[in-house]
PDB file of N, CA and C in Angstrom:
ATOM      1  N   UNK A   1     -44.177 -24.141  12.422  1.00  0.00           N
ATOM      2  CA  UNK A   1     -43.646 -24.907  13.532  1.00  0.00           C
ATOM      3  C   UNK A   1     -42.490 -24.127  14.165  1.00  0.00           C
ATOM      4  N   UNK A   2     -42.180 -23.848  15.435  1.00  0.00           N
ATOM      5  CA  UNK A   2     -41.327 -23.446  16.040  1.00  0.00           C
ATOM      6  C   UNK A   2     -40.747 -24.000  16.585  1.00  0.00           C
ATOM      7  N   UNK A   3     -38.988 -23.971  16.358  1.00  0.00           N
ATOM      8  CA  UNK A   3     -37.639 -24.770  16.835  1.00  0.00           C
ATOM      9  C   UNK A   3     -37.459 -24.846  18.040  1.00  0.00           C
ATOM     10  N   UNK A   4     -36.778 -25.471  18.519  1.00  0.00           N
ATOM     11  CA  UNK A   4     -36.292 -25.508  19.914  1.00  0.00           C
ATOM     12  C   UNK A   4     -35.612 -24.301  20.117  1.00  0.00           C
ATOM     13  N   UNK A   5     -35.240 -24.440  21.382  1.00  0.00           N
ATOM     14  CA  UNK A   5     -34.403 -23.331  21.785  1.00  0.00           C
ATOM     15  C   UNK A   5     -32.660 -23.931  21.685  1.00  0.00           C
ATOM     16  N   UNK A   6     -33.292 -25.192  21.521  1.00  0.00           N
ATOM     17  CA  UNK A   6     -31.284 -25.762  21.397  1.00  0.00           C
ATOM     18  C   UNK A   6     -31.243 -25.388  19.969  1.00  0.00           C
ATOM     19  N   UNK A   7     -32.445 -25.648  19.333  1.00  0.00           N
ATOM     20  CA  UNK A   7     -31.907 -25.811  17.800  1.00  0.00           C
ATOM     21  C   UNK A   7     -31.405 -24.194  17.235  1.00  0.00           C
ATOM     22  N   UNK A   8     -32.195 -23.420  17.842  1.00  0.00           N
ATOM     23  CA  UNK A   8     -31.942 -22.092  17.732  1.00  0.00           C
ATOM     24  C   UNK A   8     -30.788 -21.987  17.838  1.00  0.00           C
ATOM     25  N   UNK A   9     -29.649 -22.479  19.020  1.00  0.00           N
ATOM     26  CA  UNK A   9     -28.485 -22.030  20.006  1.00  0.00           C
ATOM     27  C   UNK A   9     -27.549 -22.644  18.847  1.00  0.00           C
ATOM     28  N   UNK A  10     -28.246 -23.913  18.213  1.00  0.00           N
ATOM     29  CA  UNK A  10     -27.136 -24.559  17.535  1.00  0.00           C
ATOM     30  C   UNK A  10     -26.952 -23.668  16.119  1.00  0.00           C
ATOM     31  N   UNK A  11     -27.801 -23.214  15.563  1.00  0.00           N
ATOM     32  CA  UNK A  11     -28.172 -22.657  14.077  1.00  0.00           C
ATOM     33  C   UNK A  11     -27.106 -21.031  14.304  1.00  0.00           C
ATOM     34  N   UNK A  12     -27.569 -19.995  15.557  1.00  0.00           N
ATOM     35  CA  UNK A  12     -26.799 -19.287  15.853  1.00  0.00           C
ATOM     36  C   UNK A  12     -25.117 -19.648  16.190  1.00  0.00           C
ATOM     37  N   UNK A  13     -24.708 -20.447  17.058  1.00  0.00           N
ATOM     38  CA  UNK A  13     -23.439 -20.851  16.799  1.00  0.00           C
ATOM     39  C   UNK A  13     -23.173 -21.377  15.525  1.00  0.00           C
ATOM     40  N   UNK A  14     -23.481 -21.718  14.717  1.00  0.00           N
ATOM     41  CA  UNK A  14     -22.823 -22.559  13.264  1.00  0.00           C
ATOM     42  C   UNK A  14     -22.778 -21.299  12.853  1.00  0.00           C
ATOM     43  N   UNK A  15     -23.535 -20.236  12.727  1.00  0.00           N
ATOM     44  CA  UNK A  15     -23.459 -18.935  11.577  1.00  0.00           C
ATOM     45  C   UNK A  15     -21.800 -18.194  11.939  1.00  0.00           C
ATOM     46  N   UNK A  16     -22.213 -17.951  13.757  1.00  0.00           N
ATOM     47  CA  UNK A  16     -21.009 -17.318  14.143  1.00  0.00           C
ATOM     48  C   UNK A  16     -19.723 -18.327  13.802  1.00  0.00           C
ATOM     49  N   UNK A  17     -19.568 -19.011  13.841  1.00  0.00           N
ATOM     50  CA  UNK A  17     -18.344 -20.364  13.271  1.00  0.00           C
ATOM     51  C   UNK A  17     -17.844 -20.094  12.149  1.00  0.00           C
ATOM     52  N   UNK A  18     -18.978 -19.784  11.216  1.00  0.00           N
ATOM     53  CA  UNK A  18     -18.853 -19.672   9.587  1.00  0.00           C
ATOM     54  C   UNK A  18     -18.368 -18.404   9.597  1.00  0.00           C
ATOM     55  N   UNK A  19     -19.056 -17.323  10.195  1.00  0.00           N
ATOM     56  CA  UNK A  19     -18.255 -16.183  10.016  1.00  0.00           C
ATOM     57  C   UNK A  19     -16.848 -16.025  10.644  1.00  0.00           C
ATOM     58  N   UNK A  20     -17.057 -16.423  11.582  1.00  0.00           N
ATOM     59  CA  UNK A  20     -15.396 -16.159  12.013  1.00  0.00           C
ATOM     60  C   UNK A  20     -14.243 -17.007  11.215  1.00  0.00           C
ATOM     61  N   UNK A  21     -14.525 -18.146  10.629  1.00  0.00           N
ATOM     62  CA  UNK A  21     -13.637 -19.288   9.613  1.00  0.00           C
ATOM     63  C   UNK A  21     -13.929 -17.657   8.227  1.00  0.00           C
ATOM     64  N   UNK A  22     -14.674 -17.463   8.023  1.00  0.00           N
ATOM     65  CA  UNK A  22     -14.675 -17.002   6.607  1.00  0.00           C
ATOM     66  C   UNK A  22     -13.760 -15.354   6.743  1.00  0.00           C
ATOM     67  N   UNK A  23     -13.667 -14.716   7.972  1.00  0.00           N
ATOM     68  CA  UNK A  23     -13.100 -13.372   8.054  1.00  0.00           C
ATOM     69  C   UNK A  23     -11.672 -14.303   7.898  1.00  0.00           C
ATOM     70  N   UNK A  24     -11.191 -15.219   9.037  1.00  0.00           N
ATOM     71  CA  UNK A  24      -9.896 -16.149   9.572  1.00  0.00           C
ATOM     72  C   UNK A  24      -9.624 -15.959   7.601  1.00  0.00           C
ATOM     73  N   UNK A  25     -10.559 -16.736   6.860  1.00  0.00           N
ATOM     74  CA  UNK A  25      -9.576 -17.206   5.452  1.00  0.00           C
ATOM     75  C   UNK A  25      -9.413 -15.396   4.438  1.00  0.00           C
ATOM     76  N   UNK A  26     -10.043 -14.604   4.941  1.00  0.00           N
ATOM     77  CA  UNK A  26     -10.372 -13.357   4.079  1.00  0.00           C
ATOM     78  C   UNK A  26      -8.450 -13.028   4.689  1.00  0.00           C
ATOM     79  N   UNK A  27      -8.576 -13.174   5.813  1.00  0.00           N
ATOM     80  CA  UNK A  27      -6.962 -12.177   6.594  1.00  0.00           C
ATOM     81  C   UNK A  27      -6.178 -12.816   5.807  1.00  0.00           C
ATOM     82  N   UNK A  28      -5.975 -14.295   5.663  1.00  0.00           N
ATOM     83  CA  UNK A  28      -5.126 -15.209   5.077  1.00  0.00           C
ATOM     84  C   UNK A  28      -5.211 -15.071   3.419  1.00  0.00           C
ATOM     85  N   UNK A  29      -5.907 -14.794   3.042  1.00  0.00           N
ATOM     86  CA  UNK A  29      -5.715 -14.051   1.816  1.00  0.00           C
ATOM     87  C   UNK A  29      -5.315 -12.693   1.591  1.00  0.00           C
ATOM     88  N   UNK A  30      -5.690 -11.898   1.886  1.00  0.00           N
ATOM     89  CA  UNK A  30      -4.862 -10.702   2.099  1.00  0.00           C
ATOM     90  C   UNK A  30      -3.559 -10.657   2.418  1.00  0.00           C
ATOM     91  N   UNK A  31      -3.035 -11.188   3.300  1.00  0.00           N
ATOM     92  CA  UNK A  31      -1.980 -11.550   3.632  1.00  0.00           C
ATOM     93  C   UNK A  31      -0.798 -11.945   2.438  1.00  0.00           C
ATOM     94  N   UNK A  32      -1.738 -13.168   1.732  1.00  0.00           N
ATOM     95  CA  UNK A  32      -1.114 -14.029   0.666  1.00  0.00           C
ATOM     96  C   UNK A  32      -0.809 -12.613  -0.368  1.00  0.00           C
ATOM     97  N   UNK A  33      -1.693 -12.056  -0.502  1.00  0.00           N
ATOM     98  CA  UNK A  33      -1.773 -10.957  -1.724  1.00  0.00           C
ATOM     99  C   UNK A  33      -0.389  -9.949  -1.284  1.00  0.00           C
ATOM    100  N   UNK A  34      -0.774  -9.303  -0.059  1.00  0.00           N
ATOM    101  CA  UNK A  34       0.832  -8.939   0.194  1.00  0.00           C
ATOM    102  C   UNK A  34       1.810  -8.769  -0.201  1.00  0.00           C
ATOM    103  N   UNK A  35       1.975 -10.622   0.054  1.00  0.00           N
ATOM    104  CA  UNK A  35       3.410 -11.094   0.396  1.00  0.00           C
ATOM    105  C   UNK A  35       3.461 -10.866  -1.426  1.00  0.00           C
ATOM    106  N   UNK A  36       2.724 -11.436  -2.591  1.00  0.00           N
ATOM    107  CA  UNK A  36       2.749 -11.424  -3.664  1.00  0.00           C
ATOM    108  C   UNK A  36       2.908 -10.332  -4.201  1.00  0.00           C
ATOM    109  N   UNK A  37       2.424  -9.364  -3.657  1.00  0.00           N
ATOM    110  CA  UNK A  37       2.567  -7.646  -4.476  1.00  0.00           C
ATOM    111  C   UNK A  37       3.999  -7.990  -4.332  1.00  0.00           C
ATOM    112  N   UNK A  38       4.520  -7.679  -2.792  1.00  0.00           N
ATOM    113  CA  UNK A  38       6.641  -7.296  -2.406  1.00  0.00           C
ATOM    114  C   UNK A  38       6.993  -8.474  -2.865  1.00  0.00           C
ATOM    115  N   UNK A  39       6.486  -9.414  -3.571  1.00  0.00           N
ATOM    116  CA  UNK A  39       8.217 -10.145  -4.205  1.00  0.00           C
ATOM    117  C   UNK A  39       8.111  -9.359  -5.579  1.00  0.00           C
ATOM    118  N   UNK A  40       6.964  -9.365  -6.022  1.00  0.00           N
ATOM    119  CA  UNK A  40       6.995  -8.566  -7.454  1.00  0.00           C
ATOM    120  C   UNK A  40       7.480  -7.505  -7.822  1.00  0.00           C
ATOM    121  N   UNK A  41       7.572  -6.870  -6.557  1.00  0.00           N
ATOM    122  CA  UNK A  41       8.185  -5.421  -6.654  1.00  0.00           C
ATOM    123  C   UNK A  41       9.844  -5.266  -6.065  1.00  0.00           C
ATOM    124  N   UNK A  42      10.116  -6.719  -5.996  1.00  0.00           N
ATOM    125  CA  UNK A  42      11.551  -7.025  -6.367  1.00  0.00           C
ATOM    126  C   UNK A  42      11.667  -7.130  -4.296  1.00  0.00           C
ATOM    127  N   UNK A  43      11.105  -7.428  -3.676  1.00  0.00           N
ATOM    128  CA  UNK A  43      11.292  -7.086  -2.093  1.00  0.00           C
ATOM    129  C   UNK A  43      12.041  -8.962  -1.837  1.00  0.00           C
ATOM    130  N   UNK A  44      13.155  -8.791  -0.797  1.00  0.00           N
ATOM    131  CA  UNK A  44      13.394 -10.297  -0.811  1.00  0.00           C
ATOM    132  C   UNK A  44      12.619 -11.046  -0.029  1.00  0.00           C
ATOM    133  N   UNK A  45      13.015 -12.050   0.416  1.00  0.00           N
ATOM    134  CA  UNK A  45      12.123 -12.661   0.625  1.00  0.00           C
ATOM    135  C   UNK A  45      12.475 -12.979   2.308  1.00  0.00           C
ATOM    136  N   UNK A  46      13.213 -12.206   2.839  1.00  0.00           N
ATOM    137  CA  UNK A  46      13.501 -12.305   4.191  1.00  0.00           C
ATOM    138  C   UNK A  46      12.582 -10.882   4.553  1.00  0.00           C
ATOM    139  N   UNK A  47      12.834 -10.012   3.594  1.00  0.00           N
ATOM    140  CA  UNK A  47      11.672  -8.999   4.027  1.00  0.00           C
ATOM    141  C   UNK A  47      10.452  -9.030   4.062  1.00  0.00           C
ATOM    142  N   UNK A  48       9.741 -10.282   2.980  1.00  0.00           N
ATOM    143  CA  UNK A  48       8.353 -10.370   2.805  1.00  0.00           C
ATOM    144  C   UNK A  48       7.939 -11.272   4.362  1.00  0.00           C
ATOM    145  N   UNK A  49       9.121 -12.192   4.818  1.00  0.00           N
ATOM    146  CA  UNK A  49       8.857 -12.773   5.931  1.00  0.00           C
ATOM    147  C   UNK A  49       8.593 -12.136   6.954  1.00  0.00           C
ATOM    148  N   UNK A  50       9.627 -10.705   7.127  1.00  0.00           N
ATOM    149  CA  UNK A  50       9.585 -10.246   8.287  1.00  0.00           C
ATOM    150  C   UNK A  50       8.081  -9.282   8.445  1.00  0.00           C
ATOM    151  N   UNK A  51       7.768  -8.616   6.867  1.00  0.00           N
ATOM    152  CA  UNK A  51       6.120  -7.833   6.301  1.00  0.00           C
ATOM    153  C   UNK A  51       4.915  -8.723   6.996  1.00  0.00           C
ATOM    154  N   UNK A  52       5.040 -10.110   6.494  1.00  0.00           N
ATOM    155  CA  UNK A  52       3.985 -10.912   6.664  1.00  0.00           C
ATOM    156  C   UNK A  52       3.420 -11.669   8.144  1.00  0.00           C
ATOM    157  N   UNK A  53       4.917 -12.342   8.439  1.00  0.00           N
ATOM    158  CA  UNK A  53       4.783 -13.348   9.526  1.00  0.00           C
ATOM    159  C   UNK A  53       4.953 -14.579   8.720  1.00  0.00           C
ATOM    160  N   UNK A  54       4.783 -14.315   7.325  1.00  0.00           N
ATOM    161  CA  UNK A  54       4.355 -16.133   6.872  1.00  0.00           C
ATOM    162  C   UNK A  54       5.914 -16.652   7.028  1.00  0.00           C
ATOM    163  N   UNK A  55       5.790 -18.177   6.613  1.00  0.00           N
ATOM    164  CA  UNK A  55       7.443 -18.794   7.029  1.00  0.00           C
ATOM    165  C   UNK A  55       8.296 -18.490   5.744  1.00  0.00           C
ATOM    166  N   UNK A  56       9.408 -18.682   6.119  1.00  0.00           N
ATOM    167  CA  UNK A  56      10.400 -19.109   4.857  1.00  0.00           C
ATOM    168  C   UNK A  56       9.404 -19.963   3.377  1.00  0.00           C
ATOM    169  N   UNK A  57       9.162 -20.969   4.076  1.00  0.00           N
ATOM    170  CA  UNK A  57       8.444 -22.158   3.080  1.00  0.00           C
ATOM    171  C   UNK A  57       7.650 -21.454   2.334  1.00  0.00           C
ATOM    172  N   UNK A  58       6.312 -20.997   2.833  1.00  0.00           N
ATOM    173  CA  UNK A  58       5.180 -20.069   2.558  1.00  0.00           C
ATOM    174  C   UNK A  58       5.645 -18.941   1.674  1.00  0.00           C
ATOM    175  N   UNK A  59       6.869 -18.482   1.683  1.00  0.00           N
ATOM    176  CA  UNK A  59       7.122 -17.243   1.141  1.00  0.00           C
ATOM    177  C   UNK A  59       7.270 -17.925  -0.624  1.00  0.00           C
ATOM    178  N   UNK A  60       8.277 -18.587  -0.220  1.00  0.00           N
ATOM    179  CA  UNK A  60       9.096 -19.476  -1.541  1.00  0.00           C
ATOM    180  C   UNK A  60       8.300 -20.357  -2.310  1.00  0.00           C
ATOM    181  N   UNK A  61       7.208 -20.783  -1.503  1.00  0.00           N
ATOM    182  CA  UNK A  61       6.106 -21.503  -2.320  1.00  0.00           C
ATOM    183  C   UNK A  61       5.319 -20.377  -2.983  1.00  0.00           C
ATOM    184  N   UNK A  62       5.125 -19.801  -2.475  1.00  0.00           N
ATOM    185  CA  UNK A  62       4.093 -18.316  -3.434  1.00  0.00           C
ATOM    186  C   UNK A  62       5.010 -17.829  -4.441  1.00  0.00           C
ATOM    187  N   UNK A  63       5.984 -17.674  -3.864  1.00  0.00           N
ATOM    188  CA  UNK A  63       6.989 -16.914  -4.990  1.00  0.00           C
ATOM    189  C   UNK A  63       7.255 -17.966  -6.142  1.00  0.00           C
ATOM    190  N   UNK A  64       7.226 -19.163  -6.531  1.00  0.00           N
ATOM    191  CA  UNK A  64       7.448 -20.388  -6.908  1.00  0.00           C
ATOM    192  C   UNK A  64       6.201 -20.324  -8.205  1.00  0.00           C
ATOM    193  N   UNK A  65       4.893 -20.307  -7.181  1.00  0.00           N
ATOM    194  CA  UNK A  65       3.168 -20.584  -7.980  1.00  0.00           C
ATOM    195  C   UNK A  65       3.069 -19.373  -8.367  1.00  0.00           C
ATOM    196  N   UNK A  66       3.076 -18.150  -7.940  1.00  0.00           N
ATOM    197  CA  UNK A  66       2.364 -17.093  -7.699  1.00  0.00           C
ATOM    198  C   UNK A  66       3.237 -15.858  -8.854  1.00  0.00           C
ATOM    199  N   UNK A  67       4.508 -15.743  -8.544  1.00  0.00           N
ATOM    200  CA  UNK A  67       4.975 -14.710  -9.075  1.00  0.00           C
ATOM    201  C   UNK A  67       5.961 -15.355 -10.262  1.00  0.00           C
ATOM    202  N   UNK A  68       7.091 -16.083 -10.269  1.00  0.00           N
ATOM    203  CA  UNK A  68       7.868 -16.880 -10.975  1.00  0.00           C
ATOM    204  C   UNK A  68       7.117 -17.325 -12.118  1.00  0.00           C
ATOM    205  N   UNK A  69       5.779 -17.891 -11.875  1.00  0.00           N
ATOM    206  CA  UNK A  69       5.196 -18.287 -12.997  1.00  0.00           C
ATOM    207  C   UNK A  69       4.451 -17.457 -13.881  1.00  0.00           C
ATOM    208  N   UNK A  70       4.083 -16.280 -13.362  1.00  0.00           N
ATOM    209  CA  UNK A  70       3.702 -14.961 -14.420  1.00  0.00           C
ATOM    210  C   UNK A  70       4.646 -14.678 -15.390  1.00  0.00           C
ATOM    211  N   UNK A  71       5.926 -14.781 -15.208  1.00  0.00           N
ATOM    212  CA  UNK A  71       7.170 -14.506 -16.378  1.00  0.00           C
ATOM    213  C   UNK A  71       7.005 -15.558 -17.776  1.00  0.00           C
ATOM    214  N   UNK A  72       6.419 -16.189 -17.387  1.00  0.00           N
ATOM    215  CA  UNK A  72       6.567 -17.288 -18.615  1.00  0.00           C
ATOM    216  C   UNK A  72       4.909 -17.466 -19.370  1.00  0.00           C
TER     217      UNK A  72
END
């Protein structure tokens, strides 16, 4: 049986959607990884802001989950 041509249009836009959401969360992880290498390597955290873009909050919450809690 052969699809419509909408259904086609719709199946092609959802893929491109998915890919562009899935590169969008790949940057945002990378990113996260980053910011996590330079606090570890002792970088403050006004520098990881200015490295990244991420906020104050974002920095201090990673540094909080991410690095702080490897010591223990």
């Amino acid at each position: 049986m052969q699809e419509s041509v909408t259904y086609q249009a719709l199946i092609a836009e959802g893929r491109a959607e998915g890919r562009a959401k899935g590169i969008e969360e790949g940057i945002e992880e990378g990113i996260r990884r980053v910011a996590i290498n330079l606090l570890r390597e002792g970088m403050s955290v006004e520098v990881v802001v200015r490295v990244t873009g991420l906020s104050v909050e974002q920095i201090n919450q990673i540094k909080i989950t991410e690095v702080d809690s490897q010591g223990e």
